[in-house]
C-alpha atoms as a PDB file:
ATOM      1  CA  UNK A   1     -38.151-106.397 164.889  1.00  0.00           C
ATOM      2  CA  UNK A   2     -36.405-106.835 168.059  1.00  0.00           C
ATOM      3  CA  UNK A   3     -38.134-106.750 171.678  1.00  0.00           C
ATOM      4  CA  UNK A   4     -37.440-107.952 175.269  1.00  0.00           C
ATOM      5  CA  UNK A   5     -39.614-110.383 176.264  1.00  0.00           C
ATOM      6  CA  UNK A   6     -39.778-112.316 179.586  1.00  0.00           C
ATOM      7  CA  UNK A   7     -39.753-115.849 181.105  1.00  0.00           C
ATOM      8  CA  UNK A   8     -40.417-115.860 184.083  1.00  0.00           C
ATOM      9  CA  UNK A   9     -38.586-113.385 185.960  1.00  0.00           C
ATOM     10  CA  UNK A  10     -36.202-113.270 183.073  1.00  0.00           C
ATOM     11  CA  UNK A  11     -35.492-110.771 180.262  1.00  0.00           C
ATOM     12  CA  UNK A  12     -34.298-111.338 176.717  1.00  0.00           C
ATOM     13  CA  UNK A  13     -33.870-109.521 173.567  1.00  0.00           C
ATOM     14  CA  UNK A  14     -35.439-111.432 170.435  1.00  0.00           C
ATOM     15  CA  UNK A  15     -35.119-110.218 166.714  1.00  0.00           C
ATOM     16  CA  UNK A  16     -38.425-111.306 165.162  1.00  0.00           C
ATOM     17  CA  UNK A  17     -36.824-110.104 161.452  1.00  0.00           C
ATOM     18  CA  UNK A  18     -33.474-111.416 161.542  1.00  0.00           C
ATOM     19  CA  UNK A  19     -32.230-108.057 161.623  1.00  0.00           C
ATOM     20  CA  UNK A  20     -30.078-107.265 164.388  1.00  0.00           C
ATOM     21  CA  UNK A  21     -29.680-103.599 163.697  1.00  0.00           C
ATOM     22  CA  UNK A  22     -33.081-103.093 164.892  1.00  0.00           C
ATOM     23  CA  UNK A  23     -33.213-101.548 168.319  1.00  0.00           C
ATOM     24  CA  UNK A  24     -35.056-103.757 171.120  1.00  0.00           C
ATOM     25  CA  UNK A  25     -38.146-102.563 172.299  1.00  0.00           C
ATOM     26  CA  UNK A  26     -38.407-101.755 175.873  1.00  0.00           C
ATOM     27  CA  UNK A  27     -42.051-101.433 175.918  1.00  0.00           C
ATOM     28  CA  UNK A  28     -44.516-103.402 174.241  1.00  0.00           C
ATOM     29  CA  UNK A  29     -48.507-103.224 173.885  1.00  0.00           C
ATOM     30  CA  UNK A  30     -48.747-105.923 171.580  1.00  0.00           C
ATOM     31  CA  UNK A  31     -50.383-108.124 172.657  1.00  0.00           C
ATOM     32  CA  UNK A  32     -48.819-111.771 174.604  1.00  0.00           C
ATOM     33  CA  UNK A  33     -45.016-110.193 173.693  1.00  0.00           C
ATOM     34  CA  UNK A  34     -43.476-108.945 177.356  1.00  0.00           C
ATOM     35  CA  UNK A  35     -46.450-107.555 178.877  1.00  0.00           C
ATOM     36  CA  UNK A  36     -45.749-105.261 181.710  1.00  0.00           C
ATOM     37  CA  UNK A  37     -48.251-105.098 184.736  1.00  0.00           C
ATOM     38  CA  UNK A  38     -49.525-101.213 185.258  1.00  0.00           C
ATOM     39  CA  UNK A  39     -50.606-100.014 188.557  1.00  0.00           C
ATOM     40  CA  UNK A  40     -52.444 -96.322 188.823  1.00  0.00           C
ATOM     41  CA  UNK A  41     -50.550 -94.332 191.590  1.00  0.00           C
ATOM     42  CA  UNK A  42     -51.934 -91.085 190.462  1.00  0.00           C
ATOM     43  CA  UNK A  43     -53.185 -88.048 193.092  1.00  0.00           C
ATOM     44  CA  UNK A  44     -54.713 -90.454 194.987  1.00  0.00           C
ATOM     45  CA  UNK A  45     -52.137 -91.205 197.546  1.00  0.00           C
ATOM     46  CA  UNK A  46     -52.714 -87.430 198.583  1.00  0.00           C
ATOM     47  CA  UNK A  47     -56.279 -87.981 199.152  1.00  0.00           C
ATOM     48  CA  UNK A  48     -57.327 -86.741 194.912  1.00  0.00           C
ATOM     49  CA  UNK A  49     -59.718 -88.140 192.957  1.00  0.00           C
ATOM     50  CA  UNK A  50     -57.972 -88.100 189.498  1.00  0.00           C
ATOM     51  CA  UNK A  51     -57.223 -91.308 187.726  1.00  0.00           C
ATOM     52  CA  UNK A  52     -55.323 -93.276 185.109  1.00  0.00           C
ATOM     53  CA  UNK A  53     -54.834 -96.288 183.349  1.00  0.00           C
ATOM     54  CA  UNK A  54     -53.134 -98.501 180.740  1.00  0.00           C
ATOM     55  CA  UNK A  55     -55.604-100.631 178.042  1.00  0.00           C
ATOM     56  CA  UNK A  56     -54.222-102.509 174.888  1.00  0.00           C
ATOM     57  CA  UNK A  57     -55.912-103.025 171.649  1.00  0.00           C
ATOM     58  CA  UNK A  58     -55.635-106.375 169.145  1.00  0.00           C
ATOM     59  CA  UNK A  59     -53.498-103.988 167.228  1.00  0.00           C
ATOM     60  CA  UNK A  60     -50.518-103.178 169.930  1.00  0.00           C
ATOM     61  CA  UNK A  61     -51.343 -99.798 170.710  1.00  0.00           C
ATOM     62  CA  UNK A  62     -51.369 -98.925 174.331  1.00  0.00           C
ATOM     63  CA  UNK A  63     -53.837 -96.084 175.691  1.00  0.00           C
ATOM     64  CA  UNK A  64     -53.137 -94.206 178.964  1.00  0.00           C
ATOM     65  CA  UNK A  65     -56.771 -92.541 179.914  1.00  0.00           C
ATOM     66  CA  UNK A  66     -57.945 -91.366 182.903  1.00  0.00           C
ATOM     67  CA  UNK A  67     -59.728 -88.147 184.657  1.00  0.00           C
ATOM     68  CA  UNK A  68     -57.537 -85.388 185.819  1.00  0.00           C
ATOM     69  CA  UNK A  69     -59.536 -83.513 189.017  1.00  0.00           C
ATOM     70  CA  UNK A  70     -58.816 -81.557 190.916  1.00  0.00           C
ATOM     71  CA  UNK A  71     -60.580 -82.166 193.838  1.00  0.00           C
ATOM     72  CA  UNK A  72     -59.062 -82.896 197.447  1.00  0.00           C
ATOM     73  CA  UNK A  73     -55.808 -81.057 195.834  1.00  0.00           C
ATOM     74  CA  UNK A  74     -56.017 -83.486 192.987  1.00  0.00           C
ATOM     75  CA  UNK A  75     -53.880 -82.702 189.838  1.00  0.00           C
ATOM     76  CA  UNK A  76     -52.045 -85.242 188.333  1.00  0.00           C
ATOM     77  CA  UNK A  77     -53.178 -88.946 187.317  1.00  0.00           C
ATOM     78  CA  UNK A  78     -49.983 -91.626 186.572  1.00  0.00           C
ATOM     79  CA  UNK A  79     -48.890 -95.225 185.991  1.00  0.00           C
ATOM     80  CA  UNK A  80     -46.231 -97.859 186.951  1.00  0.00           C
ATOM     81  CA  UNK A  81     -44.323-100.709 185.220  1.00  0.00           C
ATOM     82  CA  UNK A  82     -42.209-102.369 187.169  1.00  0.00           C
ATOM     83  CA  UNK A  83     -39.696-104.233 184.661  1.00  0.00           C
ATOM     84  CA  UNK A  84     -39.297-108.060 185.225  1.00  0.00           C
ATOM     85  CA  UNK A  85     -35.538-107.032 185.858  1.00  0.00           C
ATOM     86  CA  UNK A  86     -33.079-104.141 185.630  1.00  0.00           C
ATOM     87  CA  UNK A  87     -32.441-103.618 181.774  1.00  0.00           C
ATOM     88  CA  UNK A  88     -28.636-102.231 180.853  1.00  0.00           C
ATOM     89  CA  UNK A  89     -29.720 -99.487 178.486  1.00  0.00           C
ATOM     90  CA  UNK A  90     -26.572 -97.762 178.474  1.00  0.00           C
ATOM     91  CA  UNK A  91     -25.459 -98.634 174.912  1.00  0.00           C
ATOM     92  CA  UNK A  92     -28.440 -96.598 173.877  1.00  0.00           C
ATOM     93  CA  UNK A  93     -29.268 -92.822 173.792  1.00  0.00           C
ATOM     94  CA  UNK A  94     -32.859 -92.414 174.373  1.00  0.00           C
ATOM     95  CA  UNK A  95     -36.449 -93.975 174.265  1.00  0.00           C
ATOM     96  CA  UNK A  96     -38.828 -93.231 170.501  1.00  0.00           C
ATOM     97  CA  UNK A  97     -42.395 -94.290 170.174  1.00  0.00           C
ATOM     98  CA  UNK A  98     -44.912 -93.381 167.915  1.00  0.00           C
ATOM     99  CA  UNK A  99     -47.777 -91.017 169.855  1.00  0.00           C
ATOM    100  CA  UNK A 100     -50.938 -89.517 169.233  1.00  0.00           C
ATOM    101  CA  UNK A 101     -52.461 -87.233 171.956  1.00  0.00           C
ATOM    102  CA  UNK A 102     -55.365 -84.735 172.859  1.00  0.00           C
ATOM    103  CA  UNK A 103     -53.355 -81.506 173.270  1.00  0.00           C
ATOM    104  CA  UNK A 104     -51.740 -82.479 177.180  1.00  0.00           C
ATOM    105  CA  UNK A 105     -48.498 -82.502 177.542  1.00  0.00           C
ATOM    106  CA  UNK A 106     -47.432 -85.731 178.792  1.00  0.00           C
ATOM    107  CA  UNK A 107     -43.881 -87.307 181.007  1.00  0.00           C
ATOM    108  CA  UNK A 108     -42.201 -90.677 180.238  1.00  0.00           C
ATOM    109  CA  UNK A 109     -40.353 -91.549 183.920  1.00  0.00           C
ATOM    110  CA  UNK A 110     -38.015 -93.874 184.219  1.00  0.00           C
ATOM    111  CA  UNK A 111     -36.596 -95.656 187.645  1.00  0.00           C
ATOM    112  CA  UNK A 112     -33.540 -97.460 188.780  1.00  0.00           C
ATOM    113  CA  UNK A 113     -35.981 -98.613 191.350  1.00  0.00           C
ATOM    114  CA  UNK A 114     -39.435-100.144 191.960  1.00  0.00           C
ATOM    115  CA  UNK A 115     -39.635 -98.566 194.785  1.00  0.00           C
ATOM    116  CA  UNK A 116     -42.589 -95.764 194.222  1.00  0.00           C
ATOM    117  CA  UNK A 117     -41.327 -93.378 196.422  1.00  0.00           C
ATOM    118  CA  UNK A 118     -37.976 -93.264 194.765  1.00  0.00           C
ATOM    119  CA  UNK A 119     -36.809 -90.321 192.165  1.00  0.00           C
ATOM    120  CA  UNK A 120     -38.358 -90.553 189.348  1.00  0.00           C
ATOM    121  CA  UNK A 121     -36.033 -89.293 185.536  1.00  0.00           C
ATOM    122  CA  UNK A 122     -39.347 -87.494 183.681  1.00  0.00           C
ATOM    123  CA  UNK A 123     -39.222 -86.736 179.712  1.00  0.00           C
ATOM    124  CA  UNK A 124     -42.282 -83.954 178.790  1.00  0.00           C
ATOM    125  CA  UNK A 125     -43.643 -84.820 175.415  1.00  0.00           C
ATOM    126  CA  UNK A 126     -46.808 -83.401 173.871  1.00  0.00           C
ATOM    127  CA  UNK A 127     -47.458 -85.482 170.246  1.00  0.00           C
ATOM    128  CA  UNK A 128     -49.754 -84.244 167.495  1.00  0.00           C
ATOM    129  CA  UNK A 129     -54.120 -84.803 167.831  1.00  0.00           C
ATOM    130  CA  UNK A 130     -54.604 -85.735 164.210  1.00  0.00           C
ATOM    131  CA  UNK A 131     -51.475 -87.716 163.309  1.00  0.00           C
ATOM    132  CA  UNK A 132     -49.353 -90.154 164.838  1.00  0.00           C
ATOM    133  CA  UNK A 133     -45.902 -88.405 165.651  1.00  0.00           C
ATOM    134  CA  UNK A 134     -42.350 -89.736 166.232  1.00  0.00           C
ATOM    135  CA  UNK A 135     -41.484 -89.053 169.730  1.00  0.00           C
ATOM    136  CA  UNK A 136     -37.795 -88.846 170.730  1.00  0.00           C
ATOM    137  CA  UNK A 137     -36.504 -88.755 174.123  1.00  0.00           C
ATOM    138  CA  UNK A 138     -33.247 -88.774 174.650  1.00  0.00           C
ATOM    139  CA  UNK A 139     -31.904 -89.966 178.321  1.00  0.00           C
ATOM    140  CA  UNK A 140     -29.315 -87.147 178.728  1.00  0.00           C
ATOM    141  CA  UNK A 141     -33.191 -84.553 178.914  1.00  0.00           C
ATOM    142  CA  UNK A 142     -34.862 -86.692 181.287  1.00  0.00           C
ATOM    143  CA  UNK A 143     -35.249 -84.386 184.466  1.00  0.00           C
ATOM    144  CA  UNK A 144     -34.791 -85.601 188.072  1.00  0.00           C
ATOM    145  CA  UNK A 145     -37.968 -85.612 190.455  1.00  0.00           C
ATOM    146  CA  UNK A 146     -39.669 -86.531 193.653  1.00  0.00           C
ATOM    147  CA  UNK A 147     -42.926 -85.685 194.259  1.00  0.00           C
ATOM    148  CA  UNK A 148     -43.539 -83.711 191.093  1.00  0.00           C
ATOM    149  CA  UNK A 149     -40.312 -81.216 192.170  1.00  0.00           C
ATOM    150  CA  UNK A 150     -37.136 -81.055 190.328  1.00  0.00           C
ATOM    151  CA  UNK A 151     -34.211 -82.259 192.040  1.00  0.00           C
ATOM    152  CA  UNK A 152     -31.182 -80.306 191.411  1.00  0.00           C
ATOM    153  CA  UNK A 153     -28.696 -82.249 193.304  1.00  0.00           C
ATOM    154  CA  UNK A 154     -29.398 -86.018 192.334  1.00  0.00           C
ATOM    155  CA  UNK A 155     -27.294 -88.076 191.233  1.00  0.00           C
ATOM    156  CA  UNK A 156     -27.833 -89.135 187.244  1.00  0.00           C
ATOM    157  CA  UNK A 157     -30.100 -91.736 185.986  1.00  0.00           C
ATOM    158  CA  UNK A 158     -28.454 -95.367 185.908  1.00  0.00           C
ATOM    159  CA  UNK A 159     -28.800 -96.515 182.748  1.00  0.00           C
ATOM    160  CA  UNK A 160     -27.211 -99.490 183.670  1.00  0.00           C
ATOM    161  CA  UNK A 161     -30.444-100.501 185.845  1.00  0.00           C
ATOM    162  CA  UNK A 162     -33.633 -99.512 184.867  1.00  0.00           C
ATOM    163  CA  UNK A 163     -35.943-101.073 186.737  1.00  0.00           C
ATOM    164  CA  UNK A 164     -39.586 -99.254 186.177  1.00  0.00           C
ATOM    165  CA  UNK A 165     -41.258 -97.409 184.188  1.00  0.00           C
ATOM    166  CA  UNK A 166     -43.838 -94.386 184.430  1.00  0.00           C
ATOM    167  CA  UNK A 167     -46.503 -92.247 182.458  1.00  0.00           C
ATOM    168  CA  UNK A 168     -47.912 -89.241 183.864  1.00  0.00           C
ATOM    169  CA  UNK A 169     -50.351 -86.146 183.031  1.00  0.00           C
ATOM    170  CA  UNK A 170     -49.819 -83.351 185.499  1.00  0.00           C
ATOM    171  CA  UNK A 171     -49.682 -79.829 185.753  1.00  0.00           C
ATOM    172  CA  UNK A 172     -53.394 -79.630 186.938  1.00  0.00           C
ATOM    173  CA  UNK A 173     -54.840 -80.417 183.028  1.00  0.00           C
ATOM    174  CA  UNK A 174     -58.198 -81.041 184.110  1.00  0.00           C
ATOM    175  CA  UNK A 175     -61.050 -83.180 182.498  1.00  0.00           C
ATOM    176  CA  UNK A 176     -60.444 -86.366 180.462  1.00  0.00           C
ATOM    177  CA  UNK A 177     -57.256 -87.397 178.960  1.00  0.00           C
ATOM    178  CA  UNK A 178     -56.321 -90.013 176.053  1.00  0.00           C
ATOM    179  CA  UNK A 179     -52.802 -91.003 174.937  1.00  0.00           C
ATOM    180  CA  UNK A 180     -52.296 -93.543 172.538  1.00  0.00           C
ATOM    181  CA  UNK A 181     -49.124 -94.989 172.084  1.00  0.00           C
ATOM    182  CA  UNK A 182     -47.014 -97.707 169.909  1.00  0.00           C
ATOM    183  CA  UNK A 183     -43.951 -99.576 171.375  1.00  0.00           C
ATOM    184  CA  UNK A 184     -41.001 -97.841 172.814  1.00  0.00           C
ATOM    185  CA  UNK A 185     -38.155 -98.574 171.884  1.00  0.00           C
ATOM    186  CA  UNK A 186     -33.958 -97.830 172.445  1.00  0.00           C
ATOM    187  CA  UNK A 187     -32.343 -95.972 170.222  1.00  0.00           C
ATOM    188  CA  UNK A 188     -28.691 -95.391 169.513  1.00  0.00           C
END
């Protein structure tokens, strides 16, 4: 199994299995292997009450939970990874992980910047309740946004330099949410 980790503000791609056709994983919830920091940004920069977050388990699955309200125009509740450095991921064709969900649809976003307030590439994805399903996002359908609005005249996702990485619920899908998650990785 292959999967960036970090030293300090470095990033390298190990093979645990000593097979290098293995694609690297860009996110990890195992536990001690490249763990990213995530901060909720969520509705609450607009004054909403929703909220999010990231928790592992011993087993490396990751689980995005929260509240979606919609209170004080509340709507939407999100995350933020900011990547120890840019990754090159443009020898690969998309992001897969394996998902369980509770019926929301949810959005991978990816970043050439940590900068928050920057455009955001979203990927919709809304896995299976009972089984664990194989997700595929390929980078060529992630969608351009700011603010929750597409943006029809950006310029296209640098895969050359991603630098952050995002989950969201929006779309006003109130009450509680759960998504549980295995690594994501590159694909070719």
């Amino acid at each position: 199994m292959n999967f960036l980790s970090f030293e300090g503000n470095s990033m390298k791609e190990n093979n645990l299995s000593g097979n290098t056709s293995k694609s690297p994983t860009l996110v990890s919830f195992i536990p001690n292997v490249g763990q990213l920091t995530w901060m909720p940004l969520g509705d609450r920069v607009m004054g909403g009450q929703s909220d999010g977050t990231v928790a592992r388990t011993d087993d490396g699955v990751g689980i995005f939970h929260g509240t979606v309200r919609l209170d004080n125009g509340g709507g939407f509740a999100s995350v933020k990874a900011d990547l120890p450095e840019p990754f090159d991921a443009s020898h690969y064709t998309g992001i897969e992980l394996l998902a369980r969900g509770d019926g929301k649809t949810y959005k991978i976003g990816l970043r050439n910047s940590t900068d928050r307030r920057s455009i955001v590439y979203q990927h919709a994805f809304t896995p299976d309740t009972e089984d664990w399903s194989r997700i595929q996002l390929p980078f060529s359908d992630f969608v351009p946004t700011w603010r929750g609005k597409t943006i029809t005249d950006a310029e296209p996702m640098d895969l050359e330099h991603l630098a952050s990485v995002s989950l969201f619920v929006s779309g006003r899908q109130v009450g509680e949410f759960r998504l549980r998650m295995q690594d994501w990785r590159l694909i070719r």
